[in-house]
Protein backbone atom coordinates (compact mmCIF):
# COMPACT_ATOMS: atom_id res chain seq x y z
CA UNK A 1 303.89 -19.46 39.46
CA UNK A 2 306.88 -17.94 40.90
CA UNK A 3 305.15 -14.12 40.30
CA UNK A 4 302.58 -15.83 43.08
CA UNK A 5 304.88 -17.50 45.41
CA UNK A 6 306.75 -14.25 45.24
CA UNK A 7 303.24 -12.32 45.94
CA UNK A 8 302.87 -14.79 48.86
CA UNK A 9 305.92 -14.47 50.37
CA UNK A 10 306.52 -10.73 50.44
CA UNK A 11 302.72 -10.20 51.55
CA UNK A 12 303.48 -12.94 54.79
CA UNK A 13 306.90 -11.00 55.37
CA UNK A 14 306.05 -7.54 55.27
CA UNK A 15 302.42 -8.06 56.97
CA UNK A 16 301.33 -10.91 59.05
CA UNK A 17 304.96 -12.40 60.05
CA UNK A 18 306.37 -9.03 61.79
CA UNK A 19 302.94 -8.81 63.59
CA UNK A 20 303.19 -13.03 65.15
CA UNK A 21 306.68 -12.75 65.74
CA UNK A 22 306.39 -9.10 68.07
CA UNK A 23 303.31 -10.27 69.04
CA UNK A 24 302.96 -13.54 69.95
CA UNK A 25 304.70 -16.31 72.14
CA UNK A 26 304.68 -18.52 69.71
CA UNK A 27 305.26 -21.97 70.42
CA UNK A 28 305.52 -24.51 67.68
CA UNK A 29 305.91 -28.56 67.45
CA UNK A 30 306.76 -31.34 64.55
CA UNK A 31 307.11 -28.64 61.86
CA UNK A 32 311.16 -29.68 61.51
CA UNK A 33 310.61 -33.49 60.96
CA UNK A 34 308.31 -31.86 57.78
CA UNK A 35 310.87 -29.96 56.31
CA UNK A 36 312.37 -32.78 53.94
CA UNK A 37 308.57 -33.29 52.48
CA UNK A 38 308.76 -32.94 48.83
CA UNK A 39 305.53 -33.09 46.68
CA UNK A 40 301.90 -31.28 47.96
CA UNK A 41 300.63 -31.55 51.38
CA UNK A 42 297.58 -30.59 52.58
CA UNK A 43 297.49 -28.92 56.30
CA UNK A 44 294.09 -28.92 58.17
CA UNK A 45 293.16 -26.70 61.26
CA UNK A 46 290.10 -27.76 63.51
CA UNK A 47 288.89 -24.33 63.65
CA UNK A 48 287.47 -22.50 60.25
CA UNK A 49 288.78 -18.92 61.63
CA UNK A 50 291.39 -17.00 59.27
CA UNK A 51 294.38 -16.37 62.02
CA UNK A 52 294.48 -20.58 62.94
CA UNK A 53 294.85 -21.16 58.80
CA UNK A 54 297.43 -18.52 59.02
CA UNK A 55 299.04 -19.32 62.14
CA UNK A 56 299.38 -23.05 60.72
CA UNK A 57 301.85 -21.16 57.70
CA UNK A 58 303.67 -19.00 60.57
CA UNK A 59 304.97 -22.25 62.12
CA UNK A 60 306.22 -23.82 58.89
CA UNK A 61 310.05 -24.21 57.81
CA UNK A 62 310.37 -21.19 55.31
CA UNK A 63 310.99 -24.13 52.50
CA UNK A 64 307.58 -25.11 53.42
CA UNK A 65 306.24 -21.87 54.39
CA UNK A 66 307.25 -20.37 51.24
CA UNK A 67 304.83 -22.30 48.83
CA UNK A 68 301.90 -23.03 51.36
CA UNK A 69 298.67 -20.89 50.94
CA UNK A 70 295.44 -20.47 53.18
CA UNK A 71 292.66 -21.05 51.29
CA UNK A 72 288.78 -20.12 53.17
CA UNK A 73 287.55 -22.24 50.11
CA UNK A 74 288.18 -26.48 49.84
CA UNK A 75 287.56 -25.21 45.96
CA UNK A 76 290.60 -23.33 45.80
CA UNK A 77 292.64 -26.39 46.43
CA UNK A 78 292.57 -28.36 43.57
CA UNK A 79 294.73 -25.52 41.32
CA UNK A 80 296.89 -24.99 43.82
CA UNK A 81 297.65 -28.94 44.41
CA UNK A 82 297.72 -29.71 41.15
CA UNK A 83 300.77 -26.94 40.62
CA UNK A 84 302.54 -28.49 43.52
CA UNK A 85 301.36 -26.13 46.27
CA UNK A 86 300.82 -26.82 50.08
CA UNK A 87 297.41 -25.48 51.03
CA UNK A 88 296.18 -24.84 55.01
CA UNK A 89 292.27 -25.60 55.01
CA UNK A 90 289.87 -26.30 57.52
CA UNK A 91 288.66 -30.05 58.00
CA UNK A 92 286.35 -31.61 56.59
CA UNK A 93 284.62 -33.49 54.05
CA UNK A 94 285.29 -31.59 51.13
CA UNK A 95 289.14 -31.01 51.97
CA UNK A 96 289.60 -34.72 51.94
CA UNK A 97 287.85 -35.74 49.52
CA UNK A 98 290.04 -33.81 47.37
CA UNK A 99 293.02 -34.76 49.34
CA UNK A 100 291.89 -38.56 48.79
CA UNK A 101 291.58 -37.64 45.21
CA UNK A 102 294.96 -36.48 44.29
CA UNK A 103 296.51 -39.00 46.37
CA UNK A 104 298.09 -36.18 49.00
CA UNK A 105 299.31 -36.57 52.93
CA UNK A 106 297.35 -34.81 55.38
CA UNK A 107 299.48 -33.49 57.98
CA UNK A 108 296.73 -32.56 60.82
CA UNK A 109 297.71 -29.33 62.96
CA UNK A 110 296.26 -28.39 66.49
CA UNK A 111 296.55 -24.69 67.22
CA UNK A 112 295.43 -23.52 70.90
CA UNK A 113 295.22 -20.23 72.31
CA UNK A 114 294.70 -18.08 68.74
CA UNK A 115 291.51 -16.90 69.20
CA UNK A 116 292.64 -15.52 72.63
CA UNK A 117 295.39 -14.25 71.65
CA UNK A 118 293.79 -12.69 68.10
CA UNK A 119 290.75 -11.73 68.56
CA UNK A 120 287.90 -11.95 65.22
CA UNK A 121 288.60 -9.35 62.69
CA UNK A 122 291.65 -8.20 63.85
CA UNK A 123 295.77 -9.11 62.50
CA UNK A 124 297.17 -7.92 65.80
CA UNK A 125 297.14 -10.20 68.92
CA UNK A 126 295.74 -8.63 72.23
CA UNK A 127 299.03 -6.70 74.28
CA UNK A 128 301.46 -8.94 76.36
CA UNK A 129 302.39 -11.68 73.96
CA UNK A 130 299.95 -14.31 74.76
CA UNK A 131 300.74 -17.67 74.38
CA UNK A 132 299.60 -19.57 71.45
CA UNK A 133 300.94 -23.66 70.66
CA UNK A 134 300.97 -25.44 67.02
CA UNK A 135 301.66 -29.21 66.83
CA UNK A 136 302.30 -30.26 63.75
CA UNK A 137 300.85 -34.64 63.37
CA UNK A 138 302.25 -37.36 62.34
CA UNK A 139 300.99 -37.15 58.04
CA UNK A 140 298.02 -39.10 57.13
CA UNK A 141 298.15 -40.97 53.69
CA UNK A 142 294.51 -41.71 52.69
CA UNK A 143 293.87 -45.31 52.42
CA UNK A 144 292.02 -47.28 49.33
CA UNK A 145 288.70 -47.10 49.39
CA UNK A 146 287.89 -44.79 52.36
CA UNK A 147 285.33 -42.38 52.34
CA UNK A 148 286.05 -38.82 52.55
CA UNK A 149 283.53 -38.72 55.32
CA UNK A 150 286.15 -41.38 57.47
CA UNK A 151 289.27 -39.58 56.30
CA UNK A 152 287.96 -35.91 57.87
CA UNK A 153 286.73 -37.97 60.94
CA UNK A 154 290.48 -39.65 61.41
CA UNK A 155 291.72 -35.82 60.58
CA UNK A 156 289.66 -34.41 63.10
CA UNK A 157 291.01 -36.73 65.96
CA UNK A 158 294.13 -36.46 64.86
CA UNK A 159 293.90 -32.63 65.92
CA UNK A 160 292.05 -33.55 68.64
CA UNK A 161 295.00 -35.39 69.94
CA UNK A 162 297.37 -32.34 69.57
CA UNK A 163 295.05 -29.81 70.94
CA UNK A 164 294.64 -32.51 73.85
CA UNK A 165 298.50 -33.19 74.38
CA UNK A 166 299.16 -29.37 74.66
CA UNK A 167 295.64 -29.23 77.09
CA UNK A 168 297.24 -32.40 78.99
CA UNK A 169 299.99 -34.47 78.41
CA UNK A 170 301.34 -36.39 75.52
CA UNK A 171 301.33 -39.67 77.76
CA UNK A 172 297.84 -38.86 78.65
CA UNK A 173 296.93 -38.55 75.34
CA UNK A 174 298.43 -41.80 74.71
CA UNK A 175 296.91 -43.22 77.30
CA UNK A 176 293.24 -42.59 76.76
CA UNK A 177 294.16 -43.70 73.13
CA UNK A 178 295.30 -47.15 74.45
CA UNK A 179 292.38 -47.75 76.50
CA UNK A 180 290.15 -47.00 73.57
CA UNK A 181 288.94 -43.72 74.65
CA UNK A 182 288.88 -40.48 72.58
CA UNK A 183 291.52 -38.28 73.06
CA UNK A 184 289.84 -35.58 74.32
CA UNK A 185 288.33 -36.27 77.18
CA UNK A 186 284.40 -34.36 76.11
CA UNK A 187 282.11 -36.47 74.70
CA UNK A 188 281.99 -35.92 70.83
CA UNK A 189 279.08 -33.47 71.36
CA UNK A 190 280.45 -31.23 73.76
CA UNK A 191 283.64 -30.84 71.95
CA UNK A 192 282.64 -28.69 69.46
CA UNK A 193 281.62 -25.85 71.68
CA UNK A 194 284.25 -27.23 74.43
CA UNK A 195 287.13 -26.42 71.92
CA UNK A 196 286.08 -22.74 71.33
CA UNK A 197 285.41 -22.18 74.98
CA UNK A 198 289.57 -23.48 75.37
CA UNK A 199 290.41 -21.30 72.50
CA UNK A 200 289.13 -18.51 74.11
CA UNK A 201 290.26 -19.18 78.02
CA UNK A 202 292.43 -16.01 78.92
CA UNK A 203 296.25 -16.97 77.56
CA UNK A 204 298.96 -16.91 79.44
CA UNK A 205 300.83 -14.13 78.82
CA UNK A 206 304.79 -13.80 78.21
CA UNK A 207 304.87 -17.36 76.77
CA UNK A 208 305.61 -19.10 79.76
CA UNK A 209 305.34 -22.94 79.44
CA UNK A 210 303.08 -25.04 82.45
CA UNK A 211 305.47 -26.70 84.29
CA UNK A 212 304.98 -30.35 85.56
CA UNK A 213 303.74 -31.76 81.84
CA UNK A 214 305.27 -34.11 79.70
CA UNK A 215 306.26 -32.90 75.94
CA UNK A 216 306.45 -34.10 72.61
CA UNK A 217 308.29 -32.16 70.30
């Protein structure tokens, strides 16, 4: 295990990290209350595309980052978890069922402004450092009994709710939530399309934070 950690590692260092850091203005949230996690934990991206999986192990502590792989595959997991690896996978119903199944948190991550900023095919972001956000959520424990089908729903508004807060505001997030109301504020229909259409709005470039928001770190 430690000849593939070691594999991992020096491929993220040498390849993909050099090109996010110079590249990007990288903006990350949550990741430090995660760095005391011990045991597997399973980190799910709303989008299936290659850079948000990655992006989601740029962010991470390097005690975290250093034994979390990507996997394009929910089959892939199961090895991996059951050696006491992090994975990043894309959510949904086969991710948590096997999340469900060995009993592992689900820490949900909203990434915005990646396919922007990297476009399809490509390692490199686009010139001028656009800006691209990760929140890291509050872990998800799956409860007795529930369906895989109602764990990768929860998952999925979870991520909502940090791609929201980073569209919005945290206390508007909240809000909505209070009232009963999904966080995002498409109906479940449109957001499917509605979230690629924000993940591909021009970026702003530089890194430069909106003003006038409220922010939850």
């Amino acid at each position: 295990m430690n000849s593939v950690a070691g594999a991992v590692e020096v491929a993220y260092q040498t390849l993909l990290r050099p090109a996010l850091r110079a590249g990007l203005a990288l903006e990350t949230y949550g990741s430090a209350e995660l760095r005391d996690r011990t045991g597997p934990l399973v980190f799910l991206v709303g989008d299936g595309s290659r850079a948000d999986r990655q992006l989601a192990v740029a962010g991470l502590p390097r005690s975290l980052r250093r034994r979390t792989v990507p996997v394009a595959d929910a089959g892939q997991a199961p090895g991996l978890l059951d050696r006491d690896w992090n994975v990043v996978a894309t959510a949904d119903q086969a991710i948590a069922a096997i999340a469900a199944r060995f009993r592992v948190p689900i820490i949900p991550v909203g990434v915005r402004g990646s396919v922007a900023a990297i476009e399809p095919g490509r390692i490199r972001p686009v010139p001028g450092r656009p800006r691209v956000v990760l929140r890291y959520g509050t872990p998800l424990e799956p409860r007795v009994g529930e369906a895989p089908l109602a764990l990768a729903a929860r998952t999925v508004e979870a991520i909502d709710a940090l791609v929201a807060e980073d569209a919005a505001t945290w206390w508007t997030v909240r809000r909505r939530q209070a009232d009963g109301l999904p966080a995002a504020a498409e109906a479940p229909a449109v957001r499917g399309w509605r979230r690629t259409w924000q993940q591909t709005e021009p970026p702003l470039l530089g890194g430069p934070r909106p003003g006038g928001r409220i922010w939850q770190r």
